[in-house]
C-alpha atoms as a PDB file:
ATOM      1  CA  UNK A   1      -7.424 -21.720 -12.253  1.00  0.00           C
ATOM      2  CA  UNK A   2      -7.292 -19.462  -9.506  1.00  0.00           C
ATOM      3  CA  UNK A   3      -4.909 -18.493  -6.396  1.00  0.00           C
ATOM      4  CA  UNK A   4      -5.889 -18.425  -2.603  1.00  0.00           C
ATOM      5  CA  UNK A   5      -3.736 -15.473  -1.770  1.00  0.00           C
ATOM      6  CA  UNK A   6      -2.476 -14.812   1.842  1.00  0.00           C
ATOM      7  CA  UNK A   7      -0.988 -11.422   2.321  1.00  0.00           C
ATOM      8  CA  UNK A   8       2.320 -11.554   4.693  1.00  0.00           C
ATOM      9  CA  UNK A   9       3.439  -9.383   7.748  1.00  0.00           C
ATOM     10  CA  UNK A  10       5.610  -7.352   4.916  1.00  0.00           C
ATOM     11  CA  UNK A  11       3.075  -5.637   2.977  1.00  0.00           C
ATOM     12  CA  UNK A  12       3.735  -6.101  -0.989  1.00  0.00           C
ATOM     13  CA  UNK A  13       5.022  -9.820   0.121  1.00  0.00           C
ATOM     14  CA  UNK A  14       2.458 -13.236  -0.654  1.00  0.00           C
ATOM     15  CA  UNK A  15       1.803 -16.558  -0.362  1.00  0.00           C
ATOM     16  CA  UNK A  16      -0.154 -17.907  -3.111  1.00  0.00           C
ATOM     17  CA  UNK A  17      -1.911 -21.530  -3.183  1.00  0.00           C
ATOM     18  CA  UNK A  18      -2.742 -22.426  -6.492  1.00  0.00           C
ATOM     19  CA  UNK A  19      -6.032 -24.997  -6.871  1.00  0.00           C
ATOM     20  CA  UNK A  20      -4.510 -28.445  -7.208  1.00  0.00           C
ATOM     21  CA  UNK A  21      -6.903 -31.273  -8.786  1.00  0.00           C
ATOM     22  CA  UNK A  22      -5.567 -34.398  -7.463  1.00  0.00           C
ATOM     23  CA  UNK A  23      -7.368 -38.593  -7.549  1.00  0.00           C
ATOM     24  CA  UNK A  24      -5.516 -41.894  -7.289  1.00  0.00           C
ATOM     25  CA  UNK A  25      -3.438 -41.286 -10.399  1.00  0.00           C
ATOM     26  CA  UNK A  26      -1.635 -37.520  -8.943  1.00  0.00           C
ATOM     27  CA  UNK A  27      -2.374 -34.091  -9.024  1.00  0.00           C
ATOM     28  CA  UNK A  28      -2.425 -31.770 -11.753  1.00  0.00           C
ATOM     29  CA  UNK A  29      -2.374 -27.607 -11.128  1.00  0.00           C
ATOM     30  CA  UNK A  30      -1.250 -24.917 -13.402  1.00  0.00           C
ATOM     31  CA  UNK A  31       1.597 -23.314 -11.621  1.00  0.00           C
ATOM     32  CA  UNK A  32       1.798 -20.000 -13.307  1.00  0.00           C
ATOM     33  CA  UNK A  33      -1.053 -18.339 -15.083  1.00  0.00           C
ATOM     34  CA  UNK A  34      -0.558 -14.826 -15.633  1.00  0.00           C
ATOM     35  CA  UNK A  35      -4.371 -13.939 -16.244  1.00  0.00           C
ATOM     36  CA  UNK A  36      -5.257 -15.394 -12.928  1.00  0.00           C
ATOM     37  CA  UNK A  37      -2.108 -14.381 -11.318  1.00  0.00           C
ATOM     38  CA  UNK A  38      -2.735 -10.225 -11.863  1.00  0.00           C
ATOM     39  CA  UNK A  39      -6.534 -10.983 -10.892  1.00  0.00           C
ATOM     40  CA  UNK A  40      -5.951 -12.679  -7.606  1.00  0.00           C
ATOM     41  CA  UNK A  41      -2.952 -10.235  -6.868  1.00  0.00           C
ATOM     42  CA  UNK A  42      -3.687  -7.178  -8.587  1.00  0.00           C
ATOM     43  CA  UNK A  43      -0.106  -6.993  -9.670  1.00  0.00           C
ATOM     44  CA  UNK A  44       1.378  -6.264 -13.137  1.00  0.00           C
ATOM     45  CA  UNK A  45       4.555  -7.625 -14.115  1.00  0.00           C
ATOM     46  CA  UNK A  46       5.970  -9.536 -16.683  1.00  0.00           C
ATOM     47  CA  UNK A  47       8.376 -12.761 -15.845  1.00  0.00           C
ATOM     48  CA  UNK A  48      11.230 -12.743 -18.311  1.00  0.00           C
ATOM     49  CA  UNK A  49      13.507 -15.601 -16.701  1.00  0.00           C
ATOM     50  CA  UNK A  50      13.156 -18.611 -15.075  1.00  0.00           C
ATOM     51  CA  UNK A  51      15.821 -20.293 -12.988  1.00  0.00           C
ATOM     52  CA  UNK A  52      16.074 -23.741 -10.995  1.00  0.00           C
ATOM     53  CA  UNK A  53      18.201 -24.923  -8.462  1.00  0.00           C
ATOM     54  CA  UNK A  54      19.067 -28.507  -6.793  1.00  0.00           C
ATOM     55  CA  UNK A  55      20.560 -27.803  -3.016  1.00  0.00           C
ATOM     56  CA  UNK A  56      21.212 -30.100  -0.256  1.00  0.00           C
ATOM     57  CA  UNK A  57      19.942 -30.146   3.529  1.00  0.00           C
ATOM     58  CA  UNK A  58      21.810 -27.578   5.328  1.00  0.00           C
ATOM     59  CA  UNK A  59      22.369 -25.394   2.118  1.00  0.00           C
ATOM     60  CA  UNK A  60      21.330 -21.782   2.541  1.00  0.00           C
ATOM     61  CA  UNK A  61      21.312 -19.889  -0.281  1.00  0.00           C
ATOM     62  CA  UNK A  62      20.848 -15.495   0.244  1.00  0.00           C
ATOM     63  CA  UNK A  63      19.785 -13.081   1.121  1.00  0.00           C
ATOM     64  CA  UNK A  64      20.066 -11.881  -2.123  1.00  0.00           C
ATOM     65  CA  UNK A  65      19.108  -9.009  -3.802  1.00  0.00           C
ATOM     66  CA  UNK A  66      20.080  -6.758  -6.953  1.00  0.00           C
ATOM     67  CA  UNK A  67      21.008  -2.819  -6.141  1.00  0.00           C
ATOM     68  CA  UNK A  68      19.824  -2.089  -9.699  1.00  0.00           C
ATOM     69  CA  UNK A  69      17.213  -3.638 -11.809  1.00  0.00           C
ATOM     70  CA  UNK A  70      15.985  -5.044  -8.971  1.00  0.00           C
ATOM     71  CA  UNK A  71      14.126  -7.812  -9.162  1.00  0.00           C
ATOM     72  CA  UNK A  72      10.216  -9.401  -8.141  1.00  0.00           C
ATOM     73  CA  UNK A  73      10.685 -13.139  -7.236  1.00  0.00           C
ATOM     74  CA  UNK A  74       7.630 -15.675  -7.514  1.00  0.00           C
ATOM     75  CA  UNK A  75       9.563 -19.100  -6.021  1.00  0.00           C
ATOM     76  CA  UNK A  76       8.005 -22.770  -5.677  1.00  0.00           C
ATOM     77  CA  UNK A  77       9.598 -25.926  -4.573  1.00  0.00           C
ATOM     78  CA  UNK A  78       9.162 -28.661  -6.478  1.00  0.00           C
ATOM     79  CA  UNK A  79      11.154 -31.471  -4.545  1.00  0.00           C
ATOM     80  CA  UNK A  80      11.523 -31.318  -0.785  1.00  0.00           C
ATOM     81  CA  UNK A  81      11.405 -28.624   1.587  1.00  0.00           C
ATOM     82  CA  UNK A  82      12.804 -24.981   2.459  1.00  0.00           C
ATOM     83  CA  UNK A  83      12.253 -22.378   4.862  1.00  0.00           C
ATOM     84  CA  UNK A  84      12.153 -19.711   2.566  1.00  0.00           C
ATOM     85  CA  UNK A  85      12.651 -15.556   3.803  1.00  0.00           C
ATOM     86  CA  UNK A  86      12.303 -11.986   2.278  1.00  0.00           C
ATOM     87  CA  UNK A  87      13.507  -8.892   4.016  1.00  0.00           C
ATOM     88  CA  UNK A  88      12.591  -5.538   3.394  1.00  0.00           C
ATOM     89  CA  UNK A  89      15.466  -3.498   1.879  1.00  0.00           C
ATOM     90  CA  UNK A  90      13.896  -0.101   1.360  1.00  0.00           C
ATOM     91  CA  UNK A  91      15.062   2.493   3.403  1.00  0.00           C
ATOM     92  CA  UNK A  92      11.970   4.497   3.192  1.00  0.00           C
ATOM     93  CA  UNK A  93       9.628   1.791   4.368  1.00  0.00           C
ATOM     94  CA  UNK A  94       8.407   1.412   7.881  1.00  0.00           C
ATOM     95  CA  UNK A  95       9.349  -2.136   7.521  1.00  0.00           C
ATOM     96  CA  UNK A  96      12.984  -1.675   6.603  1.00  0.00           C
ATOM     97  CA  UNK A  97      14.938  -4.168   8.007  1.00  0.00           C
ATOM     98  CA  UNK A  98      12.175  -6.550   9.136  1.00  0.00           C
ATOM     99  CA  UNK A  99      11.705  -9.847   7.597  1.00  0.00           C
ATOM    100  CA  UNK A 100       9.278 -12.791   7.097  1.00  0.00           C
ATOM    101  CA  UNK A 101       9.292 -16.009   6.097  1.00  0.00           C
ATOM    102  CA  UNK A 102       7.156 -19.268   5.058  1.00  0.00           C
ATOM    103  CA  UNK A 103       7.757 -23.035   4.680  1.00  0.00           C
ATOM    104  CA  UNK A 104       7.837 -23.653   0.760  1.00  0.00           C
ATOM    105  CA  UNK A 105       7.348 -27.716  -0.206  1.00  0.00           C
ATOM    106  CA  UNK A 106       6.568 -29.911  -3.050  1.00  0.00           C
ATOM    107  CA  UNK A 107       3.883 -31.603  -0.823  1.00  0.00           C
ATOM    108  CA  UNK A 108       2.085 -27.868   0.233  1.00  0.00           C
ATOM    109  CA  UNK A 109       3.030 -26.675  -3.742  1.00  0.00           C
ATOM    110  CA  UNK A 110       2.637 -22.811  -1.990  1.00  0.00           C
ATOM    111  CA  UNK A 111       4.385 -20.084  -4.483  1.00  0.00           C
ATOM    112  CA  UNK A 112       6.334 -16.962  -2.352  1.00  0.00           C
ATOM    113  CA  UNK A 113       6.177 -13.280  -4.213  1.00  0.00           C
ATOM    114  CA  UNK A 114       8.888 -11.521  -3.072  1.00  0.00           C
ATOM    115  CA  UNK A 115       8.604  -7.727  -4.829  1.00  0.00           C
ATOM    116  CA  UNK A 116      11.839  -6.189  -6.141  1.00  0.00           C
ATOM    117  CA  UNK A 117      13.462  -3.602  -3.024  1.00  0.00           C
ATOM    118  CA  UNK A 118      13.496  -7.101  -1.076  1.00  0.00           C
ATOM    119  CA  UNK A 119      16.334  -9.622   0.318  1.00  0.00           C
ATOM    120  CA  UNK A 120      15.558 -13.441  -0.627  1.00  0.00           C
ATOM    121  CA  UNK A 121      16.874 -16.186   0.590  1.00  0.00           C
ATOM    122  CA  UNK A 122      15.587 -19.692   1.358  1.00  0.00           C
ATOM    123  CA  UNK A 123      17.245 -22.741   4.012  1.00  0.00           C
ATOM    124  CA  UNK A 124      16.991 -26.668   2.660  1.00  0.00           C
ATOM    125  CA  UNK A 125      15.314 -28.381   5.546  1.00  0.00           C
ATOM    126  CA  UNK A 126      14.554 -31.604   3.547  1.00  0.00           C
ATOM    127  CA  UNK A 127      17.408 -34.622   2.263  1.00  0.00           C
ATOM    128  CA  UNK A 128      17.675 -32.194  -0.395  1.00  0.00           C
ATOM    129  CA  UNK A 129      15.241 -29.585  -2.867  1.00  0.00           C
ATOM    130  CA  UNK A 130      14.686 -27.834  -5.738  1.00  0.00           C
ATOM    131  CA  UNK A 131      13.916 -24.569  -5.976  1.00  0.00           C
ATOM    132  CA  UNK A 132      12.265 -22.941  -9.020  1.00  0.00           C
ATOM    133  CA  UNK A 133      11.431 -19.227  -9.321  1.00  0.00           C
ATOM    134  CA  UNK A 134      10.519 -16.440 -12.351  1.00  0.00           C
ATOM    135  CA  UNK A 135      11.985 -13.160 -12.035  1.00  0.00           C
ATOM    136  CA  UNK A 136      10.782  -9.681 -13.174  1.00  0.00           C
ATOM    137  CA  UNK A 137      14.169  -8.435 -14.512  1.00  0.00           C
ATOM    138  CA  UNK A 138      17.220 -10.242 -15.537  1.00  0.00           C
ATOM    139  CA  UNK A 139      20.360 -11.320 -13.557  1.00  0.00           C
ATOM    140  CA  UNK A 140      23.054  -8.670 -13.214  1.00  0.00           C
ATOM    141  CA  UNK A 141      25.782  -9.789 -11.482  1.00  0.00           C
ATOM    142  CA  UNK A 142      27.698  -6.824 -10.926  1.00  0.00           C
ATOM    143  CA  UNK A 143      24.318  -5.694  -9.538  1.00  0.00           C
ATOM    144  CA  UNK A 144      23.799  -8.110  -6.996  1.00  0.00           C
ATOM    145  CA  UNK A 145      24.466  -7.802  -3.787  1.00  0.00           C
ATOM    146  CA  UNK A 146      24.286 -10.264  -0.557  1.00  0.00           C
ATOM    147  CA  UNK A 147      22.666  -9.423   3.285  1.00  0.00           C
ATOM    148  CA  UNK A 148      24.460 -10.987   5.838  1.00  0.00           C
ATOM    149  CA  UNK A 149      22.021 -14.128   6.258  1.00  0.00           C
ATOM    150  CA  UNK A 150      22.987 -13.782  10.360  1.00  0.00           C
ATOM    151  CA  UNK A 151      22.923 -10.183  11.098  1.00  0.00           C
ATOM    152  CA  UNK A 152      21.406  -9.856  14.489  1.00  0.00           C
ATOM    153  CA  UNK A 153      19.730  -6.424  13.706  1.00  0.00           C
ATOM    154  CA  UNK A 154      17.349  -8.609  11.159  1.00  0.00           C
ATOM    155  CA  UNK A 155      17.055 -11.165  13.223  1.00  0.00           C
ATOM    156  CA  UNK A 156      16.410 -14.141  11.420  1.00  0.00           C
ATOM    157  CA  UNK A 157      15.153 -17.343  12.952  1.00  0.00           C
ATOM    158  CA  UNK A 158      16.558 -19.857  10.560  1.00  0.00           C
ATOM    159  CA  UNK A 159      15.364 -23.494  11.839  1.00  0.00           C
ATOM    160  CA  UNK A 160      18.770 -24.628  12.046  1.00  0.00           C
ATOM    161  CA  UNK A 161      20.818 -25.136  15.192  1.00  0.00           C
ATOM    162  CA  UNK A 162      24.544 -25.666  12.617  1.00  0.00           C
ATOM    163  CA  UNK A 163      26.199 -23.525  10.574  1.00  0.00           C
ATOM    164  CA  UNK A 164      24.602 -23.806   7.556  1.00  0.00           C
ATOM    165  CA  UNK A 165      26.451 -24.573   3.957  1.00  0.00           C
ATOM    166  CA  UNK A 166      27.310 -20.681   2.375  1.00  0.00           C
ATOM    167  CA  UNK A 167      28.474 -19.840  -0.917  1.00  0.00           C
ATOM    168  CA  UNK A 168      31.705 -17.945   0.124  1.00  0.00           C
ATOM    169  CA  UNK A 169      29.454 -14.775  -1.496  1.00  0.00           C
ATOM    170  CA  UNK A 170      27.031 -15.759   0.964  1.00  0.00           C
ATOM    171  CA  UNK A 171      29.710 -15.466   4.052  1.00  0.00           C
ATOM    172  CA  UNK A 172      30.771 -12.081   3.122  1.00  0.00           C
ATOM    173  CA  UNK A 173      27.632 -10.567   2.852  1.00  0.00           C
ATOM    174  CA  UNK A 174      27.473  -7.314   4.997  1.00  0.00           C
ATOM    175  CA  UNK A 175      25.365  -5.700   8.042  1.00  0.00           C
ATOM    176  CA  UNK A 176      22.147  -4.121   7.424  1.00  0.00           C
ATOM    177  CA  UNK A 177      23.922  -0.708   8.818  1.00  0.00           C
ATOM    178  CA  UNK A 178      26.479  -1.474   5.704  1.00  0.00           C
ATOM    179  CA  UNK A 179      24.316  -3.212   3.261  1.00  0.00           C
ATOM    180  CA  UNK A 180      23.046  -0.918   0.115  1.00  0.00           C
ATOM    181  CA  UNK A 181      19.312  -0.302   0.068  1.00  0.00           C
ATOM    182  CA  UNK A 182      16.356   0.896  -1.818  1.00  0.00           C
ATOM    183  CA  UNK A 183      15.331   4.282  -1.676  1.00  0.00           C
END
């Protein structure tokens, strides 16, 4: 099994297509291989936790992103549809700031690396979704922090013309200007 791998307009940030073998009965595709997953990406890193969310249309969950032990995110859908975004949160990088994002579904089964020093967050645009992703390093919650998911200095295009449904975490997130950042 092997990965088409599309790099992003964030450098370090990928889209990843695993080879799905589908006939009348389904598909089948292996959705995490780390052999193949270092050889298509060249990256190193060791998943130690999975997580899984259900959210509803409308929910928008981020931009998150832990301050210490910061974490790489590889994220699938497996039911529905999101509009899913990473930011850059390292000071030091030309692309501080800037942000990209890609359409994550159960039908297109495309995986999202976000490396740690980036903001994640993702937008339900179907009846509902679920959400699965590995992480590099564990959660910390007195680590975590939250980027306002409307700042207008990031500029995010969200496909949503209503408020969308925040975890009150979520609604106090802060500025760029006030957010901490990566080195």
């Amino acid at each position: 099994m092997s990965y088409t791998v599309t790099p992003t307009t964030l450098p370090g940030v990928l889209i990843l297509e695993p080879k799905v073998f589908g006939d009348a009965r389904g598909f089948f595709f292996e959705s995490f291989n780390a052999r193949d997953f270092a050889q298509c990406t060249g990256l190193d890193v060791q998943f130690v936790q999975d997580n899984h969310s259900k959210s509803a249309k409308g929910v928008l969950r981020g931009l998150h992103y832990q301050i210490e032990h910061p974490q790489g995110k590889l994220v699938r859908v497996t039911q529905g549809e999101v509009f899913d975004v990473a930011v850059d949160m390292r000071r030091s990088s030309p692309y501080f700031g800037q942000w990209e994002a890609v359409v994550l579904s159960a039908d297109n089964k495309r995986q999202h690396w976000i490396p740690p020093g980036f903001a994640h967050g993702f937008l339900v645009t179907s009846d509902s979704a679920e959400f699965l992703y590995k992480t590099t390093d564990y959660w910390y919650p007195e680590h975590e922090r939250s980027l306002l998911w409307n700042d207008p200095t990031v500029g995010v295009q969200w496909p949503t013309t209503s408020q969308p449904l925040l975890a009150a975490k979520d609604l106090a997130g802060l500025a760029l200007a006030q957010a901490a950042s990566f080195d």
